[in-house]
PDB file of N, CA and C in Angstrom:
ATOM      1  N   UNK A   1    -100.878 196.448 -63.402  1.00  0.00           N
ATOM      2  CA  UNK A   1    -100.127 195.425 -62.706  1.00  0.00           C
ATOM      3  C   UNK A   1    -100.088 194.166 -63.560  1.00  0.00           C
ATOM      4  N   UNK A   2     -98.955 193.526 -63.746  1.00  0.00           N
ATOM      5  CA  UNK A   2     -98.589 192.031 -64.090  1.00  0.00           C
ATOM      6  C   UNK A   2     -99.319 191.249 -63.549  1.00  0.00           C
ATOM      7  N   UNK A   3    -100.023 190.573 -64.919  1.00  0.00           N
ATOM      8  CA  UNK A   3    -100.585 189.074 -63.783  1.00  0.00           C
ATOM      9  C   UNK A   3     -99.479 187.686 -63.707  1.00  0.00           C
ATOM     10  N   UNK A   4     -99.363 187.430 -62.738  1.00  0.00           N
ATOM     11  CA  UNK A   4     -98.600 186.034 -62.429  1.00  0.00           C
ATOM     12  C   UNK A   4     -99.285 184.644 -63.403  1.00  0.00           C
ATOM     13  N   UNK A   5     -98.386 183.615 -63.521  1.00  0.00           N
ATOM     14  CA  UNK A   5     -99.035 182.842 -64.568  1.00  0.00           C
ATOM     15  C   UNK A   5     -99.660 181.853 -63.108  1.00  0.00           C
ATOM     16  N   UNK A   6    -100.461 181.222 -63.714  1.00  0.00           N
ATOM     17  CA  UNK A   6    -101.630 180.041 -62.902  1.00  0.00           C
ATOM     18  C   UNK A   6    -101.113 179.131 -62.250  1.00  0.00           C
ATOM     19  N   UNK A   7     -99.435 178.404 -62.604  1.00  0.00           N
ATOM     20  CA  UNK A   7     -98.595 177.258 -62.266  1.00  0.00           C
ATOM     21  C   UNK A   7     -97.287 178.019 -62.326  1.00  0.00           C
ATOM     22  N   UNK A   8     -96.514 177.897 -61.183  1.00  0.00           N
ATOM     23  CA  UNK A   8     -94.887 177.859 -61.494  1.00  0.00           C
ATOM     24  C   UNK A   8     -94.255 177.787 -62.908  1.00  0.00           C
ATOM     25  N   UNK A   9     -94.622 176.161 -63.220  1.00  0.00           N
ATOM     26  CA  UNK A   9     -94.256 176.280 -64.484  1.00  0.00           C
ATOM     27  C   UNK A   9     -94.628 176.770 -65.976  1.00  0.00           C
ATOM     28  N   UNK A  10     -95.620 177.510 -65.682  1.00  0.00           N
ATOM     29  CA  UNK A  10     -96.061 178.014 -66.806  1.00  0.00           C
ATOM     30  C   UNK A  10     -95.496 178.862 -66.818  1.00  0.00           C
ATOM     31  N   UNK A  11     -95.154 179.258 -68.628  1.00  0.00           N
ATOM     32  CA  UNK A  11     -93.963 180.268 -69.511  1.00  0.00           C
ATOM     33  C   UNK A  11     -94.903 181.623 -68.729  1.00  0.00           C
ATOM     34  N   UNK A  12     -94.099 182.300 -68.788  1.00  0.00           N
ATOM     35  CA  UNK A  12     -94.904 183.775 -67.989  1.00  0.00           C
ATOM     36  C   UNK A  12     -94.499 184.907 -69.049  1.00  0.00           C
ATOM     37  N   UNK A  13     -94.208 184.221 -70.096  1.00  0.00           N
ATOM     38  CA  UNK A  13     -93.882 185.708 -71.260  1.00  0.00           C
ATOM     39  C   UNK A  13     -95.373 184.871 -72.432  1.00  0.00           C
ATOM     40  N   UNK A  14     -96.350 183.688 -71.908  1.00  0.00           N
ATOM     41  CA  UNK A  14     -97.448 183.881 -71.732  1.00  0.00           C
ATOM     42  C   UNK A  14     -98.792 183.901 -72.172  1.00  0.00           C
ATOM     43  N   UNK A  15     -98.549 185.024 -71.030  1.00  0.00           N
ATOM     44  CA  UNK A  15     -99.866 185.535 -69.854  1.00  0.00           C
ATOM     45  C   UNK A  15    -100.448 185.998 -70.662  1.00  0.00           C
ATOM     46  N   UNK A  16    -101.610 186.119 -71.029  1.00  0.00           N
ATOM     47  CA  UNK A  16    -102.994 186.834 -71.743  1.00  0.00           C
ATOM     48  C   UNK A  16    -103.361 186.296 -73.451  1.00  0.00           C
ATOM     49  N   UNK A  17    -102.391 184.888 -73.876  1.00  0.00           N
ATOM     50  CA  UNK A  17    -102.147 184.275 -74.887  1.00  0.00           C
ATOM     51  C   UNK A  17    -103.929 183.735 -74.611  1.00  0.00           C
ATOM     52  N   UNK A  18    -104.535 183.398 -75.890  1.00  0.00           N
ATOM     53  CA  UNK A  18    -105.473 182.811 -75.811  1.00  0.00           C
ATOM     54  C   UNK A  18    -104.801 181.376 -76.499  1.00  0.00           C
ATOM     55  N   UNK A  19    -105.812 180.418 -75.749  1.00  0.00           N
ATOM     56  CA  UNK A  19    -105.198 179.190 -76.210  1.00  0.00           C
ATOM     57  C   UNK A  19    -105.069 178.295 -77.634  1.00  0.00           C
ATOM     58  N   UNK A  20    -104.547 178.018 -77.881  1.00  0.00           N
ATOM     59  CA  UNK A  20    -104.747 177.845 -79.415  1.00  0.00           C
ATOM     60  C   UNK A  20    -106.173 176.493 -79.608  1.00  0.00           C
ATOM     61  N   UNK A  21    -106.335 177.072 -80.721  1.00  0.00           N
ATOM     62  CA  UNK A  21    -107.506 176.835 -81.070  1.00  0.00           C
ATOM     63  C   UNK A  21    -107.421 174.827 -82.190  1.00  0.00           C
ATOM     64  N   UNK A  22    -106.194 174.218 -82.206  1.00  0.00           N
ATOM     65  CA  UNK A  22    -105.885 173.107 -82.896  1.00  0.00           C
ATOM     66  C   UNK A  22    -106.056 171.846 -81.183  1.00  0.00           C
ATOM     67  N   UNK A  23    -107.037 171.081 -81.769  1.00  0.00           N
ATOM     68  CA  UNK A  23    -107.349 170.053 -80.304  1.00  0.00           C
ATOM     69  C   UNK A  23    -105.626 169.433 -80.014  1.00  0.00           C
ATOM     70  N   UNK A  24    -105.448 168.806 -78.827  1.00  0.00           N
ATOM     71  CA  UNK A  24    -104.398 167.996 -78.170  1.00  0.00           C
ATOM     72  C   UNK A  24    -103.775 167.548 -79.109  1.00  0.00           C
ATOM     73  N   UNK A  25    -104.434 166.556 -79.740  1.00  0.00           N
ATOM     74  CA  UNK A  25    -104.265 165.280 -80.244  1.00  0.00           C
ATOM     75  C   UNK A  25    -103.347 165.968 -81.755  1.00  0.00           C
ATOM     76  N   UNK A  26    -103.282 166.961 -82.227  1.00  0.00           N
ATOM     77  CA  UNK A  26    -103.089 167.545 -83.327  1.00  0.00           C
ATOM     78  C   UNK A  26    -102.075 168.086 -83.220  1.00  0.00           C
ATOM     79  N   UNK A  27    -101.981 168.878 -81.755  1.00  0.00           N
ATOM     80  CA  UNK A  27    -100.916 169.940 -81.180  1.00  0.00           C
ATOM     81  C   UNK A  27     -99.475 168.663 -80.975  1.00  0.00           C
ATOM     82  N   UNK A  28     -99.950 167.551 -80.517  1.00  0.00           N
ATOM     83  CA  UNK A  28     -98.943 166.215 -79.951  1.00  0.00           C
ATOM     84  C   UNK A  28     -98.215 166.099 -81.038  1.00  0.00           C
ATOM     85  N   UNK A  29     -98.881 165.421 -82.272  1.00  0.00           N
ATOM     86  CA  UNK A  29     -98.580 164.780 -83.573  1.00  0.00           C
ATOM     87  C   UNK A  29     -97.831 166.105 -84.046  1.00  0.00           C
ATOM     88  N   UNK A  30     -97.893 167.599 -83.952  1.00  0.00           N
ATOM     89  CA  UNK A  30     -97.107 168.207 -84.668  1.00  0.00           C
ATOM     90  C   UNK A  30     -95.524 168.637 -83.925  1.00  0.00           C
ATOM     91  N   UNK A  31     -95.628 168.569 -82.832  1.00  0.00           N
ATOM     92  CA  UNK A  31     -94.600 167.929 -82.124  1.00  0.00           C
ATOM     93  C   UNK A  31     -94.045 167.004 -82.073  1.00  0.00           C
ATOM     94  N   UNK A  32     -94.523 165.464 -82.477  1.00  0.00           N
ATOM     95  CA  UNK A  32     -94.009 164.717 -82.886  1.00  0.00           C
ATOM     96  C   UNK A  32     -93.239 164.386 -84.322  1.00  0.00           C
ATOM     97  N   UNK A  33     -93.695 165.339 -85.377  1.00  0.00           N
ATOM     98  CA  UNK A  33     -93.194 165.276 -86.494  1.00  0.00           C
ATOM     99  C   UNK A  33     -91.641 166.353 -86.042  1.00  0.00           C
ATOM    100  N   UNK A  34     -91.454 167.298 -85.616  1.00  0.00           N
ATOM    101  CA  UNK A  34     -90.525 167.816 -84.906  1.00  0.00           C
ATOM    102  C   UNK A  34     -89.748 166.776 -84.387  1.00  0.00           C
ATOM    103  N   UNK A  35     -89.824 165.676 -83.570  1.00  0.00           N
ATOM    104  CA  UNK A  35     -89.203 165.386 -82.973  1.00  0.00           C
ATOM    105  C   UNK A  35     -88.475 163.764 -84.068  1.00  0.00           C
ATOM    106  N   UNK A  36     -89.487 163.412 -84.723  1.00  0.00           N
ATOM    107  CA  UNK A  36     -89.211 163.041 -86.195  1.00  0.00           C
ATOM    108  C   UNK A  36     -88.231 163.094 -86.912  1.00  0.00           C
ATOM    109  N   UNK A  37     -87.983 164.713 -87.381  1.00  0.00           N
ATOM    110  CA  UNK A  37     -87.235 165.250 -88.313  1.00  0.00           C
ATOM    111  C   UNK A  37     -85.654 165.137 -87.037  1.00  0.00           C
ATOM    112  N   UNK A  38     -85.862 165.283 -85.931  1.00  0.00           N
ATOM    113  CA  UNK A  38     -84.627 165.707 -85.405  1.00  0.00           C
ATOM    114  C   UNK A  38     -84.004 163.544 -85.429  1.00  0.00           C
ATOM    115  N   UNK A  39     -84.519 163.063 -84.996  1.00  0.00           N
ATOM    116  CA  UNK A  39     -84.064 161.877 -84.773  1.00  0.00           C
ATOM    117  C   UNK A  39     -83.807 161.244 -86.050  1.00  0.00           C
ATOM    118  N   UNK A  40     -84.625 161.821 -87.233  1.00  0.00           N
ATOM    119  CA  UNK A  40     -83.745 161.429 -88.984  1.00  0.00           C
ATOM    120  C   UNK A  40     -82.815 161.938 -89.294  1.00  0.00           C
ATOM    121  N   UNK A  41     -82.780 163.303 -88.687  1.00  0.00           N
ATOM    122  CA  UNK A  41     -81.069 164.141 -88.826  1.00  0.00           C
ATOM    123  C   UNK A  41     -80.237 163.468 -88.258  1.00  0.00           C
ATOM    124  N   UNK A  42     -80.344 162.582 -87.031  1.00  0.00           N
ATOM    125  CA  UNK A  42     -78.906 162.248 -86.583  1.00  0.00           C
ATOM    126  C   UNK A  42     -78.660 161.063 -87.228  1.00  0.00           C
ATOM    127  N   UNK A  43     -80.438 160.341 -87.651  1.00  0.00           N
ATOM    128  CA  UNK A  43     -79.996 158.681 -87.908  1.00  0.00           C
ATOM    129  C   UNK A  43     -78.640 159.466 -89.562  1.00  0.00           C
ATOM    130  N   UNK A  44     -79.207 160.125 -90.438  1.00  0.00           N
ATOM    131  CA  UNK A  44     -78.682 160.865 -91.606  1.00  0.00           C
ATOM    132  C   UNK A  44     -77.067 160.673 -91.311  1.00  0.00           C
ATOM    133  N   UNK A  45     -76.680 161.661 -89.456  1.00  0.00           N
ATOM    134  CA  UNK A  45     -75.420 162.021 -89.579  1.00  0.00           C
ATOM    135  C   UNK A  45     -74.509 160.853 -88.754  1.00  0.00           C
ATOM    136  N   UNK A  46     -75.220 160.100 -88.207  1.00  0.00           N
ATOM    137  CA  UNK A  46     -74.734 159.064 -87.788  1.00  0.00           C
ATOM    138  C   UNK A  46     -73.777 157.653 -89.391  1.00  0.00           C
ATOM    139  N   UNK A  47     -74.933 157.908 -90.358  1.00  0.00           N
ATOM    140  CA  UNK A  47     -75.030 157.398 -91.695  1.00  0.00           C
ATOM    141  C   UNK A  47     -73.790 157.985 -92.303  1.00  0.00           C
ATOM    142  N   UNK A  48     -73.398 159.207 -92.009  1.00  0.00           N
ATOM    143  CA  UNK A  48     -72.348 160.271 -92.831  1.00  0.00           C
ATOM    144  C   UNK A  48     -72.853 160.858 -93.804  1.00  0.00           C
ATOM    145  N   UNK A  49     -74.669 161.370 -94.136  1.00  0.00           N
ATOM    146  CA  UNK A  49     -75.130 162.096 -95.078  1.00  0.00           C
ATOM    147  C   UNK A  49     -75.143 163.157 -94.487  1.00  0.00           C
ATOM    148  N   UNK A  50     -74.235 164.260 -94.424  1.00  0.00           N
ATOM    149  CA  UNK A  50     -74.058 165.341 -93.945  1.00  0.00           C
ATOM    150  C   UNK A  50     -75.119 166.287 -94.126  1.00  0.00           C
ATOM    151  N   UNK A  51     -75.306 166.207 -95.582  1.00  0.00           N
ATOM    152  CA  UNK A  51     -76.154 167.657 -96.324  1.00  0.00           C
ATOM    153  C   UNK A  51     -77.691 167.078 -96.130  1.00  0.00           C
ATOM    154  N   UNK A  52     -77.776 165.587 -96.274  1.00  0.00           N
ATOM    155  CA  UNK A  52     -79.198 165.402 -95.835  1.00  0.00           C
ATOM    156  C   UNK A  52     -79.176 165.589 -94.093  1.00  0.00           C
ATOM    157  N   UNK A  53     -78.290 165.224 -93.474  1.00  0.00           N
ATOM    158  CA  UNK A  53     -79.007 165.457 -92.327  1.00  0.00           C
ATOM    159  C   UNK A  53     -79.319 166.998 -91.857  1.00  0.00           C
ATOM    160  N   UNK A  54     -77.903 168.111 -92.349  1.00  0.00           N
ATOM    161  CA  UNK A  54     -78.273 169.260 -92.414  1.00  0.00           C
ATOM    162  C   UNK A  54     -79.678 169.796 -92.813  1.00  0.00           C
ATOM    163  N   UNK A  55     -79.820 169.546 -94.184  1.00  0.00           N
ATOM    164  CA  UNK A  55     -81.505 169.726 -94.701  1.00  0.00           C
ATOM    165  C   UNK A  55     -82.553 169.688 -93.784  1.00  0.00           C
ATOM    166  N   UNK A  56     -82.370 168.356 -93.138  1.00  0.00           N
ATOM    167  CA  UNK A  56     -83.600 167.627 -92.334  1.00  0.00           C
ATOM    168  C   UNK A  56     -84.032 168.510 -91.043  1.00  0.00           C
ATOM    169  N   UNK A  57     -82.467 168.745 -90.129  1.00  0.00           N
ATOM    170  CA  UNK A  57     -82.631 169.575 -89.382  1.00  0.00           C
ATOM    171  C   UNK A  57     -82.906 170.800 -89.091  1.00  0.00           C
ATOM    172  N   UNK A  58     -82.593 171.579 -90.412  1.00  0.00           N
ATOM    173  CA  UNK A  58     -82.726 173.172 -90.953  1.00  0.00           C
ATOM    174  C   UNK A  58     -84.616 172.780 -91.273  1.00  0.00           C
ATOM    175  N   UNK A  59     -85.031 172.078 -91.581  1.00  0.00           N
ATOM    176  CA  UNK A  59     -86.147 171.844 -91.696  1.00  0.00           C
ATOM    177  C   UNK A  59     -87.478 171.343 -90.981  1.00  0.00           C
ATOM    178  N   UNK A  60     -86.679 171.322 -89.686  1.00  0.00           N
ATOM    179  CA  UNK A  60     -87.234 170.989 -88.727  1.00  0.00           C
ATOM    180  C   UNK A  60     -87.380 171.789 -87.789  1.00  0.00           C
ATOM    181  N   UNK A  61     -86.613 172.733 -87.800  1.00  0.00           N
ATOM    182  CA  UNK A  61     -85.909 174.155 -87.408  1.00  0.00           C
ATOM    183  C   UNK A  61     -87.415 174.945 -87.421  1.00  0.00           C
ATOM    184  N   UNK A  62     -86.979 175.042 -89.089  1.00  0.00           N
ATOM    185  CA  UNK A  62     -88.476 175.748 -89.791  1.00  0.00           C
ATOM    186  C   UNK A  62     -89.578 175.707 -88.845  1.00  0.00           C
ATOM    187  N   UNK A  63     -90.404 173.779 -89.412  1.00  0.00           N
ATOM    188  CA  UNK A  63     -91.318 173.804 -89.206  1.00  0.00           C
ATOM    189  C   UNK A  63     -91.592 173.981 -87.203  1.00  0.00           C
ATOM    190  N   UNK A  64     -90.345 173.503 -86.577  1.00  0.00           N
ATOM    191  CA  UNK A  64     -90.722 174.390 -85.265  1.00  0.00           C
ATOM    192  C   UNK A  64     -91.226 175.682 -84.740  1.00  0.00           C
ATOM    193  N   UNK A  65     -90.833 176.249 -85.847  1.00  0.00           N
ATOM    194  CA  UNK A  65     -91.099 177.792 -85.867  1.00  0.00           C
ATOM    195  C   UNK A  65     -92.661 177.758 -85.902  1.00  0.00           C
ATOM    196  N   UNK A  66     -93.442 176.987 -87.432  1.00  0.00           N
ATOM    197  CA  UNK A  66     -94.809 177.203 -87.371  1.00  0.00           C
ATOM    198  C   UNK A  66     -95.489 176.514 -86.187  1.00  0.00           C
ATOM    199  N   UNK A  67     -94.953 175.700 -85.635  1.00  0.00           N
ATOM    200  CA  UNK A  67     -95.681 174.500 -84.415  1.00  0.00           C
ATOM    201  C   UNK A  67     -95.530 175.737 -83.168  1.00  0.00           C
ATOM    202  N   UNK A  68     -94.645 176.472 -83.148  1.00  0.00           N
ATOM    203  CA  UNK A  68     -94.678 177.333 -81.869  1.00  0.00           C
ATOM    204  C   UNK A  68     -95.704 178.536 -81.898  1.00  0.00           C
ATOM    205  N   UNK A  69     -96.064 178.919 -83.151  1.00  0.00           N
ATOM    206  CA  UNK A  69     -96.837 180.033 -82.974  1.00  0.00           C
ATOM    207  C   UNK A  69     -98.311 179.267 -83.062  1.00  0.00           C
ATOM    208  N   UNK A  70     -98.373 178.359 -83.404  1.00  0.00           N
ATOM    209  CA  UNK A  70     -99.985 177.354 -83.331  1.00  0.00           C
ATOM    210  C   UNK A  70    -100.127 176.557 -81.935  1.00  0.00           C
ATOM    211  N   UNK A  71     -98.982 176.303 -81.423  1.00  0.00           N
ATOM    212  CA  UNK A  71     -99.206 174.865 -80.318  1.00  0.00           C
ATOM    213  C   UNK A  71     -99.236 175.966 -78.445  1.00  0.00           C
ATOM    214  N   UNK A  72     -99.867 175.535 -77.800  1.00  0.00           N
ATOM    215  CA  UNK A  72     -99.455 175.922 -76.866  1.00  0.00           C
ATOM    216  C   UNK A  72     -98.287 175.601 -76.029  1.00  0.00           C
ATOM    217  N   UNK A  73     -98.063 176.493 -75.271  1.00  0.00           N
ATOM    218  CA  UNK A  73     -96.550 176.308 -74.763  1.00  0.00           C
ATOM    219  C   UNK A  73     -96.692 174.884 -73.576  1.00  0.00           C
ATOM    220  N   UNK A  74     -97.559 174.606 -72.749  1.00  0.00           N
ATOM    221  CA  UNK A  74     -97.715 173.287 -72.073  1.00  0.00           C
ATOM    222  C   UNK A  74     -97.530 172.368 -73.124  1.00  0.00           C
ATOM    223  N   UNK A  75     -97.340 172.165 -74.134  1.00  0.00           N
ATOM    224  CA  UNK A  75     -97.613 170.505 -74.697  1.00  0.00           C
ATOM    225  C   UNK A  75     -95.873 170.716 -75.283  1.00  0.00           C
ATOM    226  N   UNK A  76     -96.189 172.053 -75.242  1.00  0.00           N
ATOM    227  CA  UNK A  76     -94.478 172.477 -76.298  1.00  0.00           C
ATOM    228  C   UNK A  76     -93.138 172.033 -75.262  1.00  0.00           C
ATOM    229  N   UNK A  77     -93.898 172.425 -73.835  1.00  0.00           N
ATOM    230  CA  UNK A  77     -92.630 172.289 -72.526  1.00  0.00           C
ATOM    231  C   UNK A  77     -91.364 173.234 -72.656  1.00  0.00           C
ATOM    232  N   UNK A  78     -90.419 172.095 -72.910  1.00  0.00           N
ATOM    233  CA  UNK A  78     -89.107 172.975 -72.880  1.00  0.00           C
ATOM    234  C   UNK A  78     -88.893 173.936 -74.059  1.00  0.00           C
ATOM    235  N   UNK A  79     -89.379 172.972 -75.099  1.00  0.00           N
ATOM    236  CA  UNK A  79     -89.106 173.977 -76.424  1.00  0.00           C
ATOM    237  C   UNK A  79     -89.515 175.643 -76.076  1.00  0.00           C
ATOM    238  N   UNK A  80     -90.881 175.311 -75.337  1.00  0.00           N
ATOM    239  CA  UNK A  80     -91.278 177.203 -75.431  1.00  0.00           C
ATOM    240  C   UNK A  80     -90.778 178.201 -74.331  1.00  0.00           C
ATOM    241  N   UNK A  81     -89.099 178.653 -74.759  1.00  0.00           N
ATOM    242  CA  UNK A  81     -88.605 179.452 -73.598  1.00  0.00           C
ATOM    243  C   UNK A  81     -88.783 180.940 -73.802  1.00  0.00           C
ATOM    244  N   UNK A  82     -89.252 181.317 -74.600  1.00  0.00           N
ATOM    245  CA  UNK A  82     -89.265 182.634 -74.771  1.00  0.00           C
ATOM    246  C   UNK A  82     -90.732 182.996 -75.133  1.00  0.00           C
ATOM    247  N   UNK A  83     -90.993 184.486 -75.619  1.00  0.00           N
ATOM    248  CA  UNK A  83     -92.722 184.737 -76.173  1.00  0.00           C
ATOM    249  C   UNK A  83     -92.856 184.107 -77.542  1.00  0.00           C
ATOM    250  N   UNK A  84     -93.894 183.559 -77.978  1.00  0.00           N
ATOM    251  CA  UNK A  84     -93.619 182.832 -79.313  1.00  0.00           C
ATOM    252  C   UNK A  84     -93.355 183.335 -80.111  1.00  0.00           C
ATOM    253  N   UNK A  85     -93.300 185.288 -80.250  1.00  0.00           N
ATOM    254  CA  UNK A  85     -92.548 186.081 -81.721  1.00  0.00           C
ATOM    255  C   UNK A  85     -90.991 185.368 -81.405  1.00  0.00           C
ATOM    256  N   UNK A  86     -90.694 185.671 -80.290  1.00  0.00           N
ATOM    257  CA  UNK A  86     -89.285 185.576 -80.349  1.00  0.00           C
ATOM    258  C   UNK A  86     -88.550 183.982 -80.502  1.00  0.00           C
ATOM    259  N   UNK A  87     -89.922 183.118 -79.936  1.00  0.00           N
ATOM    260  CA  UNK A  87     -88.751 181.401 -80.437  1.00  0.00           C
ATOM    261  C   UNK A  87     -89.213 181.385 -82.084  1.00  0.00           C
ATOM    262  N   UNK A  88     -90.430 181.489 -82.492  1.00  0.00           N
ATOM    263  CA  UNK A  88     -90.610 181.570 -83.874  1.00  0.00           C
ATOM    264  C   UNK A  88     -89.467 182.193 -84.565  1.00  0.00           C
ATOM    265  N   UNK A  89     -89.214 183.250 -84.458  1.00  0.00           N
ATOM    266  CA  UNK A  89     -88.211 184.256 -85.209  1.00  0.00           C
ATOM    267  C   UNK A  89     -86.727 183.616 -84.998  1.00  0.00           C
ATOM    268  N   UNK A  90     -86.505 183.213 -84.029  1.00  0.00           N
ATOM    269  CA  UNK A  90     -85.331 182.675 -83.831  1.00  0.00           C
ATOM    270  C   UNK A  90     -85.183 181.046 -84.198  1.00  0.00           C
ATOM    271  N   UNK A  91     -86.092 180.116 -84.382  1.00  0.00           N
ATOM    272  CA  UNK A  91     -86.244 179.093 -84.902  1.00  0.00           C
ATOM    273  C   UNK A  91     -85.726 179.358 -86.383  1.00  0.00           C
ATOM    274  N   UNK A  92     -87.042 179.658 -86.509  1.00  0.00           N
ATOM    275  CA  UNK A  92     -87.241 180.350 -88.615  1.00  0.00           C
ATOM    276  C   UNK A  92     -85.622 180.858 -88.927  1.00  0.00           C
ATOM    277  N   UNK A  93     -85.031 181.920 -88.087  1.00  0.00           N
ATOM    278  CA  UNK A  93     -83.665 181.906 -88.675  1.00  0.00           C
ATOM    279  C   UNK A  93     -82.614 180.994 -88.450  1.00  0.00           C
ATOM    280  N   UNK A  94     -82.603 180.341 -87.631  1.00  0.00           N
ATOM    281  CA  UNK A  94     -81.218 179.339 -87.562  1.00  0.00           C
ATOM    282  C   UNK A  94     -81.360 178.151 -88.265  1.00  0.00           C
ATOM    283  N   UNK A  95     -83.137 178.014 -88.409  1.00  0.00           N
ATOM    284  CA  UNK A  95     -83.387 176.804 -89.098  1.00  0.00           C
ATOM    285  C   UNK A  95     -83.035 177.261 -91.551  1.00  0.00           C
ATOM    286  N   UNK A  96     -83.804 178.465 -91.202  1.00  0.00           N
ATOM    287  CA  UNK A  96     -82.931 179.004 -93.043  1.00  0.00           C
ATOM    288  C   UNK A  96     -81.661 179.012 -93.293  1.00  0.00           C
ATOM    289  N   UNK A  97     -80.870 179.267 -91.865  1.00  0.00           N
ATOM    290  CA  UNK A  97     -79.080 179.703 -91.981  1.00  0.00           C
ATOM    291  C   UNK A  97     -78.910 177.697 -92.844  1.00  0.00           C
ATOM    292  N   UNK A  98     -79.632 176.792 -92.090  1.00  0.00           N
ATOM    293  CA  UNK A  98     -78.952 175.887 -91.735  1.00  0.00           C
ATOM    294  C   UNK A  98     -79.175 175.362 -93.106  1.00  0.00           C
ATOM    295  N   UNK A  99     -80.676 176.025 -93.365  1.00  0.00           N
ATOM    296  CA  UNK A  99     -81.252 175.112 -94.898  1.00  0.00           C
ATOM    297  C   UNK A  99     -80.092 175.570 -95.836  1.00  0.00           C
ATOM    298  N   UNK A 100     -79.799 177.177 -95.894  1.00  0.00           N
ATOM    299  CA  UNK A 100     -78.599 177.719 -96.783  1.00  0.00           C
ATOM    300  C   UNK A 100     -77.563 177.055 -96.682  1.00  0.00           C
ATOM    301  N   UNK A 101     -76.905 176.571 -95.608  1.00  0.00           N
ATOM    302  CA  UNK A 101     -75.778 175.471 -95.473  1.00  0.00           C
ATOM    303  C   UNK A 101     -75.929 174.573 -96.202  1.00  0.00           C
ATOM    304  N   UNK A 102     -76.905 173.672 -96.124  1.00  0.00           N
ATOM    305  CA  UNK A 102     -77.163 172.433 -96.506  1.00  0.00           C
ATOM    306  C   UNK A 102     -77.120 172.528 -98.097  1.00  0.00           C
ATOM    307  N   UNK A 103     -77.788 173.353 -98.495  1.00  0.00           N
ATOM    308  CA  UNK A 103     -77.629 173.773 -99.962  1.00  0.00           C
ATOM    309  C   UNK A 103     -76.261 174.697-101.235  1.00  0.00           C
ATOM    310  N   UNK A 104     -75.975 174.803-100.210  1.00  0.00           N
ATOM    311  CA  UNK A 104     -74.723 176.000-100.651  1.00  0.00           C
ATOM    312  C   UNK A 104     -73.713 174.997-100.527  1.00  0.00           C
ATOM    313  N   UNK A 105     -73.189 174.399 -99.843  1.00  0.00           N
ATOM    314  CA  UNK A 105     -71.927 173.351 -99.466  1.00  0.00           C
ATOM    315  C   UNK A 105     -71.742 172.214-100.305  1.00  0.00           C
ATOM    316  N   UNK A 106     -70.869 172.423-101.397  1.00  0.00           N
ATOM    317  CA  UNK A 106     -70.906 171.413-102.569  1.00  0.00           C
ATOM    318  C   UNK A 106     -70.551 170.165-101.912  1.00  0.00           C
ATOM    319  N   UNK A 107     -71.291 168.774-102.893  1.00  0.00           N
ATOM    320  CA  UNK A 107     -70.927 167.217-102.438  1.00  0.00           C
ATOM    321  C   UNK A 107     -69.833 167.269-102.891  1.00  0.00           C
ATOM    322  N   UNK A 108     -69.338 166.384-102.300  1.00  0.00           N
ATOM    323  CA  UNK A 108     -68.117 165.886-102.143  1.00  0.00           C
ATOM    324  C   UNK A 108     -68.451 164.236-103.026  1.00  0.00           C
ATOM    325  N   UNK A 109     -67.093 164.678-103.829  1.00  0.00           N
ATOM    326  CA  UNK A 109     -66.836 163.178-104.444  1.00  0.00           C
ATOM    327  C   UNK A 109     -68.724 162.791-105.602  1.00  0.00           C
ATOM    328  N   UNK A 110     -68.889 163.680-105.963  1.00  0.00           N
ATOM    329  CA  UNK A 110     -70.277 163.798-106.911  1.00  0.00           C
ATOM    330  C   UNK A 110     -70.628 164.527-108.100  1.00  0.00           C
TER     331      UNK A 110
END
């Protein structure tokens, strides 16, 4: 039998995760560098540096990927909607598609 998770809102894909082993204070700050990289991508595309803000975000992409399989899903919240193979795996690729963009797409006027 399925065990139910402890709170409503707790991710229920989960259940039997042992908790990660990096204190609060560590798990926050690497979420915050996430949230970092996303708010330099827009200051970037707001700026009109396209390929840097691309970079930034494809790179933020990434490192979401490693913060999801280390951080627990309470501090993660919304970010953690799925089991962490599957947001990792799906991070890690949209965040490489994006790095390949950023790199492949010649400057303009350079």
């Amino acid at each position: 039998m399925r065990q139910k998770p402890a709170n409503i809102l707790d991710n229920p894909h989960d259940v039997g995760l042992k908790p990660s082993k990096l204190p609060l204070t560590v798990q926050y700050g690497c979420l915050g560098l996430f949230l970092l990289a996303i708010v330099v991508s827009g200051g970037f595309a707001v700026m009109e540096h396209w390929r840097r803000a691309t970079f930034t975000l494809g790179a933020g992409l990434v490192w979401l990927s490693v913060v999801r399989l280390t951080c627990d899903s309470k501090v993660l919240s919304v970010l953690a909607v799925r089991s962490q193979k599957f947001d990792a795996i799906f991070t890690s690729v949209i965040g490489a598609f994006i790095l390949f963009l950023s790199s492949s797409v010649d400057s303009l006027g350079s």
